[in-house]
N, C-alpha and C. Protein backbone atom coordinates (compact mmCIF):
# COMPACT_ATOMS: atom_id res chain seq x y z
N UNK A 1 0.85 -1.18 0.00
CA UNK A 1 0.00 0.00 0.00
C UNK A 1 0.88 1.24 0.00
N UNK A 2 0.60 2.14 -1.08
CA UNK A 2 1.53 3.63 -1.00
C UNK A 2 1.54 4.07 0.07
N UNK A 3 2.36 5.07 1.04
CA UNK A 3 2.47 5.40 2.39
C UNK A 3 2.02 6.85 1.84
N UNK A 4 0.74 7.37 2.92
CA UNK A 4 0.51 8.71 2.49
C UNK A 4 1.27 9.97 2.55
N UNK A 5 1.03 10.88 2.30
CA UNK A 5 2.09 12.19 3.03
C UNK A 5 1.85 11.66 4.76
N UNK A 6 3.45 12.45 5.34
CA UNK A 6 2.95 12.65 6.71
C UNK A 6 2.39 13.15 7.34
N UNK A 7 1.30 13.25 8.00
CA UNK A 7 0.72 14.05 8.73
C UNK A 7 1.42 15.40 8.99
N UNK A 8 1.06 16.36 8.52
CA UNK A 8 0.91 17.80 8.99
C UNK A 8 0.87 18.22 10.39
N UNK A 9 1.32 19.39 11.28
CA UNK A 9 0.99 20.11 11.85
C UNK A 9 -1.04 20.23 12.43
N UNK A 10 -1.02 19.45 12.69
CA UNK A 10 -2.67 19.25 13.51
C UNK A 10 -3.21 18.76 12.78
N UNK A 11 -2.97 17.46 12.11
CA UNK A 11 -3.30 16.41 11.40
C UNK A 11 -4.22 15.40 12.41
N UNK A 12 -5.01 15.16 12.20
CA UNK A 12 -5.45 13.73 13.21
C UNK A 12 -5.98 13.10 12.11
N UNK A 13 -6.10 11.53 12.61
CA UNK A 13 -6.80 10.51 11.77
C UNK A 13 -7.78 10.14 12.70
N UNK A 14 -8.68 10.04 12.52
CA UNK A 14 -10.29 9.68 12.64
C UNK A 14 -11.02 8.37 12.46
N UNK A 15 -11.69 7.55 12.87
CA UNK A 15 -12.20 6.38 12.77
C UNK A 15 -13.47 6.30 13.28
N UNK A 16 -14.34 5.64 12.06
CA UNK A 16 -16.04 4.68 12.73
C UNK A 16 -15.67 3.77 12.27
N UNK A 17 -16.48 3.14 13.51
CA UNK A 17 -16.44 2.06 13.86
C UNK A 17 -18.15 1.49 13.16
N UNK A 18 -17.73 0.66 12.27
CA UNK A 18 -19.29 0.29 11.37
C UNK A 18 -19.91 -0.93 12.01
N UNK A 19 -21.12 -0.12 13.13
CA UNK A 19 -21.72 -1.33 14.16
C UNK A 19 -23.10 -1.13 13.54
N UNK A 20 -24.02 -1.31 14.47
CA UNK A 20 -25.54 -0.79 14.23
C UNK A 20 -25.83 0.46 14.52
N UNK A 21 -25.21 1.25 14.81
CA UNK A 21 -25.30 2.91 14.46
C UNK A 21 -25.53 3.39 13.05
N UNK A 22 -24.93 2.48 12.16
CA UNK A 22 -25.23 3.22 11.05
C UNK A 22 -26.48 3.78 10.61
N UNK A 23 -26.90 4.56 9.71
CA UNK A 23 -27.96 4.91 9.05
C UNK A 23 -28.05 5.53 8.27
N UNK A 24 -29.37 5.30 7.30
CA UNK A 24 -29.06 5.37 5.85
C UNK A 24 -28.80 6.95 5.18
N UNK A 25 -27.98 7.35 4.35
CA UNK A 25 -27.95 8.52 4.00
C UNK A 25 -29.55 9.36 3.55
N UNK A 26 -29.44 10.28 4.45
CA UNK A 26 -30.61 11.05 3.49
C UNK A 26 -30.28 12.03 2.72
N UNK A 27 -30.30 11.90 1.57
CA UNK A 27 -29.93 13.27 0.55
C UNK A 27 -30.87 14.55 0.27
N UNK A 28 -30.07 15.40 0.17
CA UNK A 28 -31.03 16.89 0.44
C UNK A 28 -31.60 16.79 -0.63
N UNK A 29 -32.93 17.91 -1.22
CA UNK A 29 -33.10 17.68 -2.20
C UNK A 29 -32.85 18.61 -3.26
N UNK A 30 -32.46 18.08 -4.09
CA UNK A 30 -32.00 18.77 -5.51
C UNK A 30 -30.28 18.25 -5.58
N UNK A 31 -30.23 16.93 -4.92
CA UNK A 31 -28.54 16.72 -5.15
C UNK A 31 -29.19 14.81 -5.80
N UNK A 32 -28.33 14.45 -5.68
CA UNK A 32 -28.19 12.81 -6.03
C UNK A 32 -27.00 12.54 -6.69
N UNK A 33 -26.77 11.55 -5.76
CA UNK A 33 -25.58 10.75 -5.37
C UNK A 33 -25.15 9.71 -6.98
N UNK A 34 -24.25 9.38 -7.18
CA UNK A 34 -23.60 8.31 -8.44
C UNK A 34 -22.49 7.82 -8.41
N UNK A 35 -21.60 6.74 -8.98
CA UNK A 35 -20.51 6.77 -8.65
C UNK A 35 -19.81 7.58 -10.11
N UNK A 36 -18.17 7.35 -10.10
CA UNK A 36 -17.80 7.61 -10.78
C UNK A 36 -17.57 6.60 -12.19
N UNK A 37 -17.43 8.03 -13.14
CA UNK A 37 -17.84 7.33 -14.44
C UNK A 37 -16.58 8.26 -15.50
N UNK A 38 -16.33 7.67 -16.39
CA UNK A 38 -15.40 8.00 -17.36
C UNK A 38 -15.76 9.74 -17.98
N UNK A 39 -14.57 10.34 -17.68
CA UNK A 39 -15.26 11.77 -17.92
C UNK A 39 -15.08 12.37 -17.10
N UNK A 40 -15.48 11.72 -15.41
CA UNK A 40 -15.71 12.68 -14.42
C UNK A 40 -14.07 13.14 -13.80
N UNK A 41 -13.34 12.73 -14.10
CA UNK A 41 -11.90 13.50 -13.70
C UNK A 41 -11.06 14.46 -13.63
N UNK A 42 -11.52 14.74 -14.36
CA UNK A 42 -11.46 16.67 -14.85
C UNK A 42 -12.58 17.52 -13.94
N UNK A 43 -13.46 17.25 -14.01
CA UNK A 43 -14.40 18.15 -12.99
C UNK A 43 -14.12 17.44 -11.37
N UNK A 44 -13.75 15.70 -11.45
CA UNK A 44 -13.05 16.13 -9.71
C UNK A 44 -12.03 16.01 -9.66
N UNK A 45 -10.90 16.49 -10.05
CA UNK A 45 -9.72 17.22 -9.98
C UNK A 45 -10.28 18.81 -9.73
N UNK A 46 -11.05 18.94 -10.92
CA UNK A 46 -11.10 20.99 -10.38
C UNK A 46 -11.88 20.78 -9.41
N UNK A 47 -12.92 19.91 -8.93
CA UNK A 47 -13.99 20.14 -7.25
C UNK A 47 -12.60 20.40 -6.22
N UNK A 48 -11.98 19.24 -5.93
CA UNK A 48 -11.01 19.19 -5.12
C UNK A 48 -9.92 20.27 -5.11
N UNK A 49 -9.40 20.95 -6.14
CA UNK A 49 -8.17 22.32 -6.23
C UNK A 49 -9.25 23.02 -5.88
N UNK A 50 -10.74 23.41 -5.85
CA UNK A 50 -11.32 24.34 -5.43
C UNK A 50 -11.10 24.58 -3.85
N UNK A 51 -11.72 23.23 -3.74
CA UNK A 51 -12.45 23.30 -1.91
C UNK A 51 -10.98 23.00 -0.71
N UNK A 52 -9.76 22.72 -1.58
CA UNK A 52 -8.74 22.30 -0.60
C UNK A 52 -7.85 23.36 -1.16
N UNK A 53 -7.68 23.72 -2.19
CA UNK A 53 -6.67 24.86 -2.46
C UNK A 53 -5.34 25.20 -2.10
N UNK A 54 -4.61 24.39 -2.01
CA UNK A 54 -3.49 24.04 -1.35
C UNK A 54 -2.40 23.30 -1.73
N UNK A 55 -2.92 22.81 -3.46
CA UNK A 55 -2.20 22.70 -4.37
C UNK A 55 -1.03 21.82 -4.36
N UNK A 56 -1.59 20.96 -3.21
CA UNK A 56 -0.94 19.35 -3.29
C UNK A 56 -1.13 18.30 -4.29
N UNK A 57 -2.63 18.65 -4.16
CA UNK A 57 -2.73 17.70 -5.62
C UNK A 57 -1.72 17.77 -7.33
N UNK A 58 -1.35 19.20 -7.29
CA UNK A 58 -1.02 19.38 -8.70
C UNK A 58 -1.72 19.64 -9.52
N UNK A 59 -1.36 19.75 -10.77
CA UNK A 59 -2.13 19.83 -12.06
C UNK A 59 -2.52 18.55 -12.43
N UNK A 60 -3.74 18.61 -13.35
CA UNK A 60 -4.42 17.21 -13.77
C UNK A 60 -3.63 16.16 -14.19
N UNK A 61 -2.98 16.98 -15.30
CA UNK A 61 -2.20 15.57 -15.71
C UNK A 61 -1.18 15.00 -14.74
N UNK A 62 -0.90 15.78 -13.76
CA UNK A 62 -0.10 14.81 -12.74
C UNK A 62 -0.56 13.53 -11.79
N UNK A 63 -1.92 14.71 -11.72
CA UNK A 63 -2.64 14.33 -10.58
C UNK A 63 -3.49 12.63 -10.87
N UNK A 64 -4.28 13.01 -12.17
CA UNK A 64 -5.35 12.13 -12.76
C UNK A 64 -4.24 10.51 -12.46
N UNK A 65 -3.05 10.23 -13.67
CA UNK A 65 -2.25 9.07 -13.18
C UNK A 65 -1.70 8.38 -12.20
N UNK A 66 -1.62 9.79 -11.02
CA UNK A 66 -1.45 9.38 -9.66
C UNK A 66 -2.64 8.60 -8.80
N UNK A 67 -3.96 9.08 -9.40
CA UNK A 67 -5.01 8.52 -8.11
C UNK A 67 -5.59 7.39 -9.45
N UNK A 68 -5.49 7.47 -10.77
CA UNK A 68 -6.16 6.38 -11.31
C UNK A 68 -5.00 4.85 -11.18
N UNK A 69 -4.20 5.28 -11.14
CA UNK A 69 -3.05 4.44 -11.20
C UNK A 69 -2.41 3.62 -9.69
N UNK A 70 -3.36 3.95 -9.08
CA UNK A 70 -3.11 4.06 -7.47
C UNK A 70 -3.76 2.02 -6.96
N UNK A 71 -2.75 1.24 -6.84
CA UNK A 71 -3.81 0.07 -5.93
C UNK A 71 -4.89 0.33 -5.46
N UNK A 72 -4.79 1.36 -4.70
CA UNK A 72 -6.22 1.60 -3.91
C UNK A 72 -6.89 2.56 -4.46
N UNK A 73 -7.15 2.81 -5.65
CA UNK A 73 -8.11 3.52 -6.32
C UNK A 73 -9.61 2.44 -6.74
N UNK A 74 -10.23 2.55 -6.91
CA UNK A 74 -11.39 1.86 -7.60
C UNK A 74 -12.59 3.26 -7.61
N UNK A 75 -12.99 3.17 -8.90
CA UNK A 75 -13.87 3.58 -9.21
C UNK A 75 -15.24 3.58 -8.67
N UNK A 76 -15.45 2.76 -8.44
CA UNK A 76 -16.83 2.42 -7.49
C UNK A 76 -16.92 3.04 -6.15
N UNK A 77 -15.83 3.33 -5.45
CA UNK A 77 -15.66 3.96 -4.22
C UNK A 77 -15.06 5.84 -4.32
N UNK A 78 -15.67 5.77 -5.52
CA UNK A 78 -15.69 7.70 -5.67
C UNK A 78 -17.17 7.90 -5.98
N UNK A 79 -17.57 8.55 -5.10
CA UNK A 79 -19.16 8.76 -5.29
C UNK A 79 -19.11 10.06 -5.44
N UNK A 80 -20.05 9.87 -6.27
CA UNK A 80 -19.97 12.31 -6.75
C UNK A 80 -21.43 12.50 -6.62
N UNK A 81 -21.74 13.45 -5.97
CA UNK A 81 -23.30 14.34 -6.02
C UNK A 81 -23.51 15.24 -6.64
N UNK A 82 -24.34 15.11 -7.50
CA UNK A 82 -24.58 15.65 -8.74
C UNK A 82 -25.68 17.16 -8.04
N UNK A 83 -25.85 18.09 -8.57
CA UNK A 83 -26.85 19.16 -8.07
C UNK A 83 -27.83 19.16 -8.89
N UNK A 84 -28.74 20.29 -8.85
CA UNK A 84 -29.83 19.90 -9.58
C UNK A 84 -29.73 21.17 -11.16
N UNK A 85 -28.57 21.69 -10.91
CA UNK A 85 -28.19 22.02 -12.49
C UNK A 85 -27.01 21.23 -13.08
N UNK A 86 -26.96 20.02 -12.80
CA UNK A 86 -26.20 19.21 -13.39
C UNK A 86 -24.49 18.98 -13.11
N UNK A 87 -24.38 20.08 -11.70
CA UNK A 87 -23.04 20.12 -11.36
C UNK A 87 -22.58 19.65 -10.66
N UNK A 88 -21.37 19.51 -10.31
CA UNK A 88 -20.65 18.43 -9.59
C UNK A 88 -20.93 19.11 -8.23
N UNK A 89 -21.25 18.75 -6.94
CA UNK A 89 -21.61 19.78 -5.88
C UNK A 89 -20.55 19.23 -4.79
N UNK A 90 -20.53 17.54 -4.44
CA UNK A 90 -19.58 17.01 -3.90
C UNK A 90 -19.02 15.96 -3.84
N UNK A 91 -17.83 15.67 -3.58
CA UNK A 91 -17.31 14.10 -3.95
C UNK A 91 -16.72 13.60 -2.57
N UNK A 92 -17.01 12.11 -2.69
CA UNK A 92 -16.29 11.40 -1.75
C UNK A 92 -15.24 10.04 -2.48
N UNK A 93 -13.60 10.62 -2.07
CA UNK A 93 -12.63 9.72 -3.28
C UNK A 93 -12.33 8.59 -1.91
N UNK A 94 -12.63 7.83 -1.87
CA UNK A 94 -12.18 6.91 -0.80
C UNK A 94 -11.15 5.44 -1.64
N UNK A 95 -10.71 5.15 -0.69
CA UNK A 95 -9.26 3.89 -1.07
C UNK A 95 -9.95 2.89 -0.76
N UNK A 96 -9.19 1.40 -1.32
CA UNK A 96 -9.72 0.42 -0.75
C UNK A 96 -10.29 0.03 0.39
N UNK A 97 -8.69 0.52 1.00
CA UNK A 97 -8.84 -0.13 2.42
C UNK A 97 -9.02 0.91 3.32
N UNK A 98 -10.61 0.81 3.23
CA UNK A 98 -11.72 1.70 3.60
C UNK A 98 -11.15 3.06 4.31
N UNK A 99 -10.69 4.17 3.61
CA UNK A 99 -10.03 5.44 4.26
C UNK A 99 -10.59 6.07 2.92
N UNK A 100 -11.16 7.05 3.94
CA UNK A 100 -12.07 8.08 2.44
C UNK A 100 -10.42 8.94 2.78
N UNK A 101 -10.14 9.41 1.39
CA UNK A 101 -8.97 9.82 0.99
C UNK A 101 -9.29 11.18 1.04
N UNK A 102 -10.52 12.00 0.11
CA UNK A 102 -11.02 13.33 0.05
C UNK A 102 -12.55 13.31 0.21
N UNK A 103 -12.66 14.12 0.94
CA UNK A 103 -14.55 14.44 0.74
C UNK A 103 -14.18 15.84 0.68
N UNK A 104 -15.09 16.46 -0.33
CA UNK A 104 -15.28 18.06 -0.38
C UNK A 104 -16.11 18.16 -1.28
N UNK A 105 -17.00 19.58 -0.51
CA UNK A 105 -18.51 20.04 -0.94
C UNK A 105 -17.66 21.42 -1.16
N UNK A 106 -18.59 21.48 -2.41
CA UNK A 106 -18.34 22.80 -2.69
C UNK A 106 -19.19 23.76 -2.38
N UNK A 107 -18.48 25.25 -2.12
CA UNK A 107 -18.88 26.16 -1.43
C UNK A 107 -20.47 25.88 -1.21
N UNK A 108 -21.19 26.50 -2.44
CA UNK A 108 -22.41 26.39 -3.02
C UNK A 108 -23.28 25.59 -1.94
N UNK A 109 -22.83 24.06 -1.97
CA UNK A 109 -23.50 22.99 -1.47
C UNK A 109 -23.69 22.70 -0.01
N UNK A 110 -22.38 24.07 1.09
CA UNK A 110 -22.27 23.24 2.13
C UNK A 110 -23.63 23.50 3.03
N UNK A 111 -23.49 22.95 4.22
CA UNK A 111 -24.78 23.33 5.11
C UNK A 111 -26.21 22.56 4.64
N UNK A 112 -26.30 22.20 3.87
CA UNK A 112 -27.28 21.41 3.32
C UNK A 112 -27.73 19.98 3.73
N UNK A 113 -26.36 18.99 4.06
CA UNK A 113 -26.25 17.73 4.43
C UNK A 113 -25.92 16.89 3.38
N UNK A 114 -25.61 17.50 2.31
CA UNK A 114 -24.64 16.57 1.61
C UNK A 114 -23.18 16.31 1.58
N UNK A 115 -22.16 16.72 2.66
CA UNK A 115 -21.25 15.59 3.15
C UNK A 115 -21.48 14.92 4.20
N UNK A 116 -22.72 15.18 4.88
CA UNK A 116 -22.86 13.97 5.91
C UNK A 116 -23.84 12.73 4.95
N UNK A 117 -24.80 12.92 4.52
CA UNK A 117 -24.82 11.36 3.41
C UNK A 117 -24.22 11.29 3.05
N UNK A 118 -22.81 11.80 2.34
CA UNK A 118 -21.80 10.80 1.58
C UNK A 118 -21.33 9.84 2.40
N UNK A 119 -21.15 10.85 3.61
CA UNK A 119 -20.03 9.78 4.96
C UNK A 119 -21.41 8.54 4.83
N UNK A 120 -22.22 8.67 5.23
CA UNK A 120 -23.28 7.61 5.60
C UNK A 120 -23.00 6.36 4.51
N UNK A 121 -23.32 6.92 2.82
CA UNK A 121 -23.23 6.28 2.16
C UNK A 121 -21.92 5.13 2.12
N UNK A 122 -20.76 6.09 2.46
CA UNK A 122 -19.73 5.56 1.93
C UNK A 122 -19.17 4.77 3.42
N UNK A 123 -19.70 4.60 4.45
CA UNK A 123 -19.89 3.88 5.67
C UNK A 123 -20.64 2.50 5.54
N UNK A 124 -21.94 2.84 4.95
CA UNK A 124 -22.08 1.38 4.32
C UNK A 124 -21.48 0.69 3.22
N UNK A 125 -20.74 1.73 2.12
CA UNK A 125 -20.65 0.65 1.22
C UNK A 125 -18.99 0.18 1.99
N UNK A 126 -18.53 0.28 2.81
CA UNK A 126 -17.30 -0.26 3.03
C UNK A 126 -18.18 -1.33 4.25
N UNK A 127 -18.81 -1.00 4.65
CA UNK A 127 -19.54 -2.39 5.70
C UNK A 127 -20.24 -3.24 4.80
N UNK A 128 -20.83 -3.09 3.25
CA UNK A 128 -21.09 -4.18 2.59
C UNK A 128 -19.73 -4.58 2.08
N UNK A 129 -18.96 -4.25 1.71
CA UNK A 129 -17.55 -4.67 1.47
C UNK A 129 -16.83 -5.89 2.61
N UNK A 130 -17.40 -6.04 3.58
CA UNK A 130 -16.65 -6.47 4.71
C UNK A 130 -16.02 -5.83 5.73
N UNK A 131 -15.89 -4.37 5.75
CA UNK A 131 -14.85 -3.74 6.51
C UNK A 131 -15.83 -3.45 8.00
N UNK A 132 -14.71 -3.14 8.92
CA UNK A 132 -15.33 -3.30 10.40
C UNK A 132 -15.52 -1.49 11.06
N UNK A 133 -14.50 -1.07 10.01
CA UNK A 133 -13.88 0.47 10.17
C UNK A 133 -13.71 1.16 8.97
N UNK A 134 -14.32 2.65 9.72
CA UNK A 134 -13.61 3.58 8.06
C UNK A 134 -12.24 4.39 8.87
N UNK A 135 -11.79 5.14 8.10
CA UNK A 135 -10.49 5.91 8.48
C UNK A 135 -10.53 7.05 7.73
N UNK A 136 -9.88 8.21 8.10
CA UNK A 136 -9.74 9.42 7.48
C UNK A 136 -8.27 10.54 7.92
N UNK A 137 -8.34 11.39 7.36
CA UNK A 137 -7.24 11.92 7.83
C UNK A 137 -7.84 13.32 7.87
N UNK A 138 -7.96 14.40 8.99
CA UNK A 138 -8.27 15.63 8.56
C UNK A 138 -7.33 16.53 9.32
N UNK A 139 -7.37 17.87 9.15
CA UNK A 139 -6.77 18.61 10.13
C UNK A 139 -7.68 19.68 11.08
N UNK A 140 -7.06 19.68 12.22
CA UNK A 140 -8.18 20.30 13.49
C UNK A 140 -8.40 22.05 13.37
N UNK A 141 -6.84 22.08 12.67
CA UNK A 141 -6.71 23.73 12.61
C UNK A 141 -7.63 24.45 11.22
N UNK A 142 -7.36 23.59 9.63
CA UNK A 142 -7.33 24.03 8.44
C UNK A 142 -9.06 23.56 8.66
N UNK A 143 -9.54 22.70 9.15
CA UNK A 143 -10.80 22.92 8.79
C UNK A 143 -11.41 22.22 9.74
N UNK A 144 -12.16 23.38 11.06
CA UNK A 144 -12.73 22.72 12.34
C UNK A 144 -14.01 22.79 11.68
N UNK A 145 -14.78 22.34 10.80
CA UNK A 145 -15.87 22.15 10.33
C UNK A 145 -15.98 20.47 9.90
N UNK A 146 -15.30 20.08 9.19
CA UNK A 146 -15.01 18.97 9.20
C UNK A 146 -14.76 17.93 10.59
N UNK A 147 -13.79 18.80 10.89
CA UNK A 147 -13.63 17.91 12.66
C UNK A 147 -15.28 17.58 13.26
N UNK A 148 -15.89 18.67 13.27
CA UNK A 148 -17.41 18.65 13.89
C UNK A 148 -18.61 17.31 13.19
N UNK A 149 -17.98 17.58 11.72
CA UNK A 149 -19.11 16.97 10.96
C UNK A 149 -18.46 15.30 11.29
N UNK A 150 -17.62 14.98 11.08
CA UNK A 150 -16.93 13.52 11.60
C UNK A 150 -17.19 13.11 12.97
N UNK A 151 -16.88 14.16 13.78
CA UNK A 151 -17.48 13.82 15.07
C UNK A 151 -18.56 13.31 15.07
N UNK A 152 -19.41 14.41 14.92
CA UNK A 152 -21.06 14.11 14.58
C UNK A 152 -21.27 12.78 14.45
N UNK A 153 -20.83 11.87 13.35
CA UNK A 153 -20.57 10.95 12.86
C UNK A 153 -20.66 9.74 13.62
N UNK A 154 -20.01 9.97 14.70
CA UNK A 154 -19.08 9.13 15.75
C UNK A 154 -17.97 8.92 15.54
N UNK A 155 -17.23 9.56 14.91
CA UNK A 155 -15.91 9.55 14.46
C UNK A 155 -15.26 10.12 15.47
N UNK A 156 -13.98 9.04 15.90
CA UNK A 156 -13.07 9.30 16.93
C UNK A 156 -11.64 9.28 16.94
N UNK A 157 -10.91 10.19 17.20
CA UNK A 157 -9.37 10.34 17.15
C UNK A 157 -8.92 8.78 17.50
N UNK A 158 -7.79 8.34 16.24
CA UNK A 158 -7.07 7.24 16.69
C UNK A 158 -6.00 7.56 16.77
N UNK A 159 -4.59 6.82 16.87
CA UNK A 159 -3.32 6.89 16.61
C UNK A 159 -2.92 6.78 15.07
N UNK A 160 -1.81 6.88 14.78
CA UNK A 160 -1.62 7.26 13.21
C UNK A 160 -1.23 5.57 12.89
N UNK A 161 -1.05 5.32 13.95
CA UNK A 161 -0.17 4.06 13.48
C UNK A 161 -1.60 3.25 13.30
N UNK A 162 -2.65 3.02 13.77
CA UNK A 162 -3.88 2.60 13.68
C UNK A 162 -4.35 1.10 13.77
């Protein structure tokens, strides 16, 4: 498995635990959920340089070979929410081994509750997968909104080593 960057300066990694807590995503309305499909890489490459801006990712063509080319990429585990003018509003890029890699809503979309159904969604599809746990990586400082919405979740600080 590729070793990620190192954790940052107020980095924590995060974990649910996929018991009978779960429950089913409810999507706001005027969004709906899909996975990814040939095409969509270019619009989530630009979702993601939008909402993280921080220009780790790179430019597309760096970027696109890096996460399609990746073991733990699969297509099926990038779910994008579509809006109701046809735009990309938010994505969840998650890895095999069940660690959502990026979730980000764009501006437009937030407050609504469409990154908390993605988490939902993408909580079950790694518990129909077999998995016992999801994982994440966020930071406490760059975005205490996120911290809240994971919490929410039941999402709880682990160790990095995990």
């Amino acid at each position: 498995m590729p070793q990620p960057r190192p954790p940052a300066p107020n980095d924590i990694r995060l974990r649910k635990i996929l018991d009978e807590t779960l429950i089913a995503p409810h999507w706001p309305d005027g969004f709906a959920m899909r996975t990814f499909e040939p095409g969509d890489a270019a619009p989530l490459h630009a979702l993601l340089s939008e909402v993280f801006d921080d220009g780790t990712d790179g430019p597309f063509d760096q970027w696109w070979p890096r996460i399609s080319g990746d073991p733990e990429f699969d297509p099926a585990l990038c779910f994008l929410v579509i809006d109701a003018k046809g735009r990309l509003a938010a994505a969840a890029l998650c890895w095999n081994s069940a660690f959502v890699k990026d979730l980000a809503v764009h501006p437009e979309a937030r407050g609504q509750g469409v990154g908390e159904a993605l988490m939902w969604h993408a909580f079950a599809c790694f518990r129909e997968r077999g998995a016992d746990r999801v994982d994440l990586k966020t930071n406490t400082v760059g975005n205490p909104a996120a911290v809240r919405l994971y919490q929410r979740l039941g999402m709880f600080e682990v160790d990095w080593a995990g």
